[in-house]
Protein backbone atom coordinates (compact mmCIF):
# COMPACT_ATOMS: atom_id res chain seq x y z
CA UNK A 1 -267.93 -22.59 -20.17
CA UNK A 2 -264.75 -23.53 -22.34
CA UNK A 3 -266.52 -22.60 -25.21
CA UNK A 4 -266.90 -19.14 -23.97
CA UNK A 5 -263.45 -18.32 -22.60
CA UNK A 6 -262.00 -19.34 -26.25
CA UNK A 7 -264.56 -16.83 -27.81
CA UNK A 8 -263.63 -14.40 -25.57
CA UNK A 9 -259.85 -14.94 -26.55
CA UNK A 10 -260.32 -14.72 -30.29
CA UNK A 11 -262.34 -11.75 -29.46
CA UNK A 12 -259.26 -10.33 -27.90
CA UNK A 13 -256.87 -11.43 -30.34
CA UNK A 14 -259.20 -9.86 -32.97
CA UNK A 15 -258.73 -6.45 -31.21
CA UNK A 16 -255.26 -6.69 -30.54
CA UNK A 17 -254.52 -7.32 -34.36
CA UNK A 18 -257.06 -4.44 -35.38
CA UNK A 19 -254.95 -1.89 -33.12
CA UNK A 20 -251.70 -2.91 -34.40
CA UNK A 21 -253.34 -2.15 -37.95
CA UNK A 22 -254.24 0.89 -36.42
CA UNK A 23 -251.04 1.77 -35.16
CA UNK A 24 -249.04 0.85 -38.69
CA UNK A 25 -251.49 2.99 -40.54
CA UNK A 26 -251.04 5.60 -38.18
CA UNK A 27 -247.02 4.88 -38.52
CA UNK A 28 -247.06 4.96 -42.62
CA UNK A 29 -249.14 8.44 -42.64
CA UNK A 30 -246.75 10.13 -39.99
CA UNK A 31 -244.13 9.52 -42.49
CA UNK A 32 -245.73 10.42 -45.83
CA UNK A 33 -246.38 13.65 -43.98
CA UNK A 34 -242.71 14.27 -42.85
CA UNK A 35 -241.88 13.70 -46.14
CA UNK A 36 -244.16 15.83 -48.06
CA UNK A 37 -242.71 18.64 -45.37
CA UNK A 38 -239.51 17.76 -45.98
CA UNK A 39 -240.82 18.64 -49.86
CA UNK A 40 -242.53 21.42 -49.71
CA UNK A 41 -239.76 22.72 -47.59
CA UNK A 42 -237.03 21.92 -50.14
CA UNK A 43 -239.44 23.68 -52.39
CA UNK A 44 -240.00 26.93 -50.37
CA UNK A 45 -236.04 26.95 -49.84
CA UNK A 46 -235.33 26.58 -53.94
CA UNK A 47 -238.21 29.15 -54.87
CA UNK A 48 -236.51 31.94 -52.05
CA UNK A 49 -233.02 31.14 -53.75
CA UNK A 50 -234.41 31.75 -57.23
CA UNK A 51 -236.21 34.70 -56.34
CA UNK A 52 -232.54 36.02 -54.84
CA UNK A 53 -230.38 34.92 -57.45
CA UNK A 54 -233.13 35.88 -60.79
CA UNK A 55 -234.67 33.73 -63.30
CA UNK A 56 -231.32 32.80 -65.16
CA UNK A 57 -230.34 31.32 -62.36
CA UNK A 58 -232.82 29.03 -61.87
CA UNK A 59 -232.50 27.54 -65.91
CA UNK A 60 -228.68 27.23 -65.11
CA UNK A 61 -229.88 25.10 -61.65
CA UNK A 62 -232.16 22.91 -63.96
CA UNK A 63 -229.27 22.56 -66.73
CA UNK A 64 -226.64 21.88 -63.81
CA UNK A 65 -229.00 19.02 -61.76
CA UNK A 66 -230.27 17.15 -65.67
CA UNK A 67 -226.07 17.19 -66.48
CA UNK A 68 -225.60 15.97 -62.71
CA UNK A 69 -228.00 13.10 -62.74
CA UNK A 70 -226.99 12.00 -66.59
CA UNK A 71 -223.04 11.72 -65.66
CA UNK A 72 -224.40 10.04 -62.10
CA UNK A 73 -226.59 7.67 -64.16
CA UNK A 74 -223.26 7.39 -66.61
CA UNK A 75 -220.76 6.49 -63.40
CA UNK A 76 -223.40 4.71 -61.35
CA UNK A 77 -225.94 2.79 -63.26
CA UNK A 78 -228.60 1.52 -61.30
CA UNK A 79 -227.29 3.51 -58.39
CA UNK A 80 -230.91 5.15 -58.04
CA UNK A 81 -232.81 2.08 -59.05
CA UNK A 82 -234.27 1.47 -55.19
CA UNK A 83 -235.73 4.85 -55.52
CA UNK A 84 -238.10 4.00 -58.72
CA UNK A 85 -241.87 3.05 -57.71
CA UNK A 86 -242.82 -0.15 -58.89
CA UNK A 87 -245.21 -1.22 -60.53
CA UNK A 88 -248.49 -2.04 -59.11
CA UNK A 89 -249.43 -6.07 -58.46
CA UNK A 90 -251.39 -7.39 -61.36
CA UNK A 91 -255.28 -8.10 -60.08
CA UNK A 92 -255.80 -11.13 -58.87
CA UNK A 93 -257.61 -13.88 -61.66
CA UNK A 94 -258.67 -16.53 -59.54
CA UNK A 95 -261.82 -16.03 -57.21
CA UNK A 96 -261.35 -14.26 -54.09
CA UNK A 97 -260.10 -15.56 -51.17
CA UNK A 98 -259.74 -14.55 -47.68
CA UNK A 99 -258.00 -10.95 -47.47
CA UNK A 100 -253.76 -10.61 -47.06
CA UNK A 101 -252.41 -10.70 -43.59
CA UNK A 102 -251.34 -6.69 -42.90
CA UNK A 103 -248.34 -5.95 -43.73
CA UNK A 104 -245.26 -6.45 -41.31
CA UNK A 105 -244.67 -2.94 -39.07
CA UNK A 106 -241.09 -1.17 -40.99
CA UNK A 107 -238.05 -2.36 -39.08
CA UNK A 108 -235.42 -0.26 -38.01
CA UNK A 109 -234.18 2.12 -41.11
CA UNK A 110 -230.53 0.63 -42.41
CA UNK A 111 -227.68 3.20 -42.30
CA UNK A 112 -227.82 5.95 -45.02
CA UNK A 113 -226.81 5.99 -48.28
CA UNK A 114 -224.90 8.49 -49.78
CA UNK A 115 -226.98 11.68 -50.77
CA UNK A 116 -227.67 11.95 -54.45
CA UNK A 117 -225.80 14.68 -55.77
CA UNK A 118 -228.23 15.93 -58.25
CA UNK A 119 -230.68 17.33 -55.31
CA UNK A 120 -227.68 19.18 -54.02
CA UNK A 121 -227.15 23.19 -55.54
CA UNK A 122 -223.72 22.95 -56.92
CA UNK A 123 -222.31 25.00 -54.33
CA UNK A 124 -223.90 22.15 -51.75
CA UNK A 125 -222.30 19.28 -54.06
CA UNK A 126 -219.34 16.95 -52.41
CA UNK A 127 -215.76 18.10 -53.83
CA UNK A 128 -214.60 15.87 -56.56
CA UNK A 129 -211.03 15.92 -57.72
CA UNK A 130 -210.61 17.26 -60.94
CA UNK A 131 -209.62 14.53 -63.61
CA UNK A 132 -206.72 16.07 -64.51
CA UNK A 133 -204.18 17.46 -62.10
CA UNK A 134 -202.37 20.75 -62.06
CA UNK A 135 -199.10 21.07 -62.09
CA UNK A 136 -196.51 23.45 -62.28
CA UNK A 137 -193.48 21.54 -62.45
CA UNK A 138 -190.83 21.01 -60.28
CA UNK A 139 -189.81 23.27 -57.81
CA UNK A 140 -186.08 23.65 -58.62
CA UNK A 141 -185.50 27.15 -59.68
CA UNK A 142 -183.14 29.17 -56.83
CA UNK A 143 -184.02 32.58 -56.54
CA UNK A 144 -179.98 34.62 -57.01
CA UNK A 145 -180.88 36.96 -54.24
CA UNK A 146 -182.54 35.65 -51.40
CA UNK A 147 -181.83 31.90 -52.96
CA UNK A 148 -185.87 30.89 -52.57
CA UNK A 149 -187.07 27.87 -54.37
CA UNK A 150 -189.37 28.62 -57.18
CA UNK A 151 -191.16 26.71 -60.48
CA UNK A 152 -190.20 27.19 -63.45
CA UNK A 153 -194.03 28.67 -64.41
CA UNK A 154 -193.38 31.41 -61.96
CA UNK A 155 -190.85 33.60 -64.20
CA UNK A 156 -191.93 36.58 -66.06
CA UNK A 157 -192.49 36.31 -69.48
CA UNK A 158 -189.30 38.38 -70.23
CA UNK A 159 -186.76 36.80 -68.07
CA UNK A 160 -184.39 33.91 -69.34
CA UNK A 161 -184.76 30.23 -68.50
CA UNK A 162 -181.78 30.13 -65.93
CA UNK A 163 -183.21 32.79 -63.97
């Protein structure tokens, strides 16, 4: 009888592991297909904005994101190294054994990254503050009439420097 009711628990166990499998593939192929969407959407969106803007456009794009992602390589290297595929196991050399535990279920996804900004149209892009600033000066010039403060910059080519 004891021999039975331990049977009948491995038999249970067995299922219970074979629908978690079940469950993780079906996990793993939800995503794969919310990301190929999330491709072929990207996709649809860049061919409608090269069909708006013409074909020039879209080689300028292409320049604009290989410049992007060389001066982010330049400023960040290995920045995008988590995103590279590695490479595959080598094959097993000894004889085979019994097959790998499945893998673990994916945990909660950690907070986001920032967004690479060579996927981003340049108009999309984060500001960045040009390197070098603009300036015009101080602001020390008095106007004789209506005594305003302006720069120096601001007079017309003609006028004197006091003025």
């Amino acid at each position: 009888m004891g021999a039975s009711k331990e049977v009948q628990q491995q038999l249970l166990q067995q299922q219970h592991q074979q629908r978690q499998r079940e469950q993780q593939i079906c996990l793993l192929e939800e995503a794969h297909h919310a990301q190929h969407q999330r491709e072929l959407e990207q996709q649809q969106h860049l061919s409608q904005a090269l069909n708006e803007f013409g074909r020039l456009s879209g080689e300028h794009y292409a320049q604009d994101e290989e410049r992007c992602c060389q001066r982010s390589a330049e400023e960040n290297p290995g920045a995008n190294d988590d995103l590279a595929i590695p490479d595959p196991p080598p094959p097993p050399s000894g004889p085979p054994g019994p097959p790998p535990p499945p893998p673990a279920p994916p945990g909660p996804p950690g907070p986001p990254g920032p967004p690479n900004p060579c996927h981003f149209p340049p108009g999309g892009r984060p500001y960045a503050e040009p390197v070098q600033p603009h300036s015009l000066g101080p602001m020390n010039i008095q106007c004789p009439n209506c005594h305003a403060l302006h720069f120096m910059a601001e007079r017309l080519s003609n006028s004197s420097n006091a003025t």
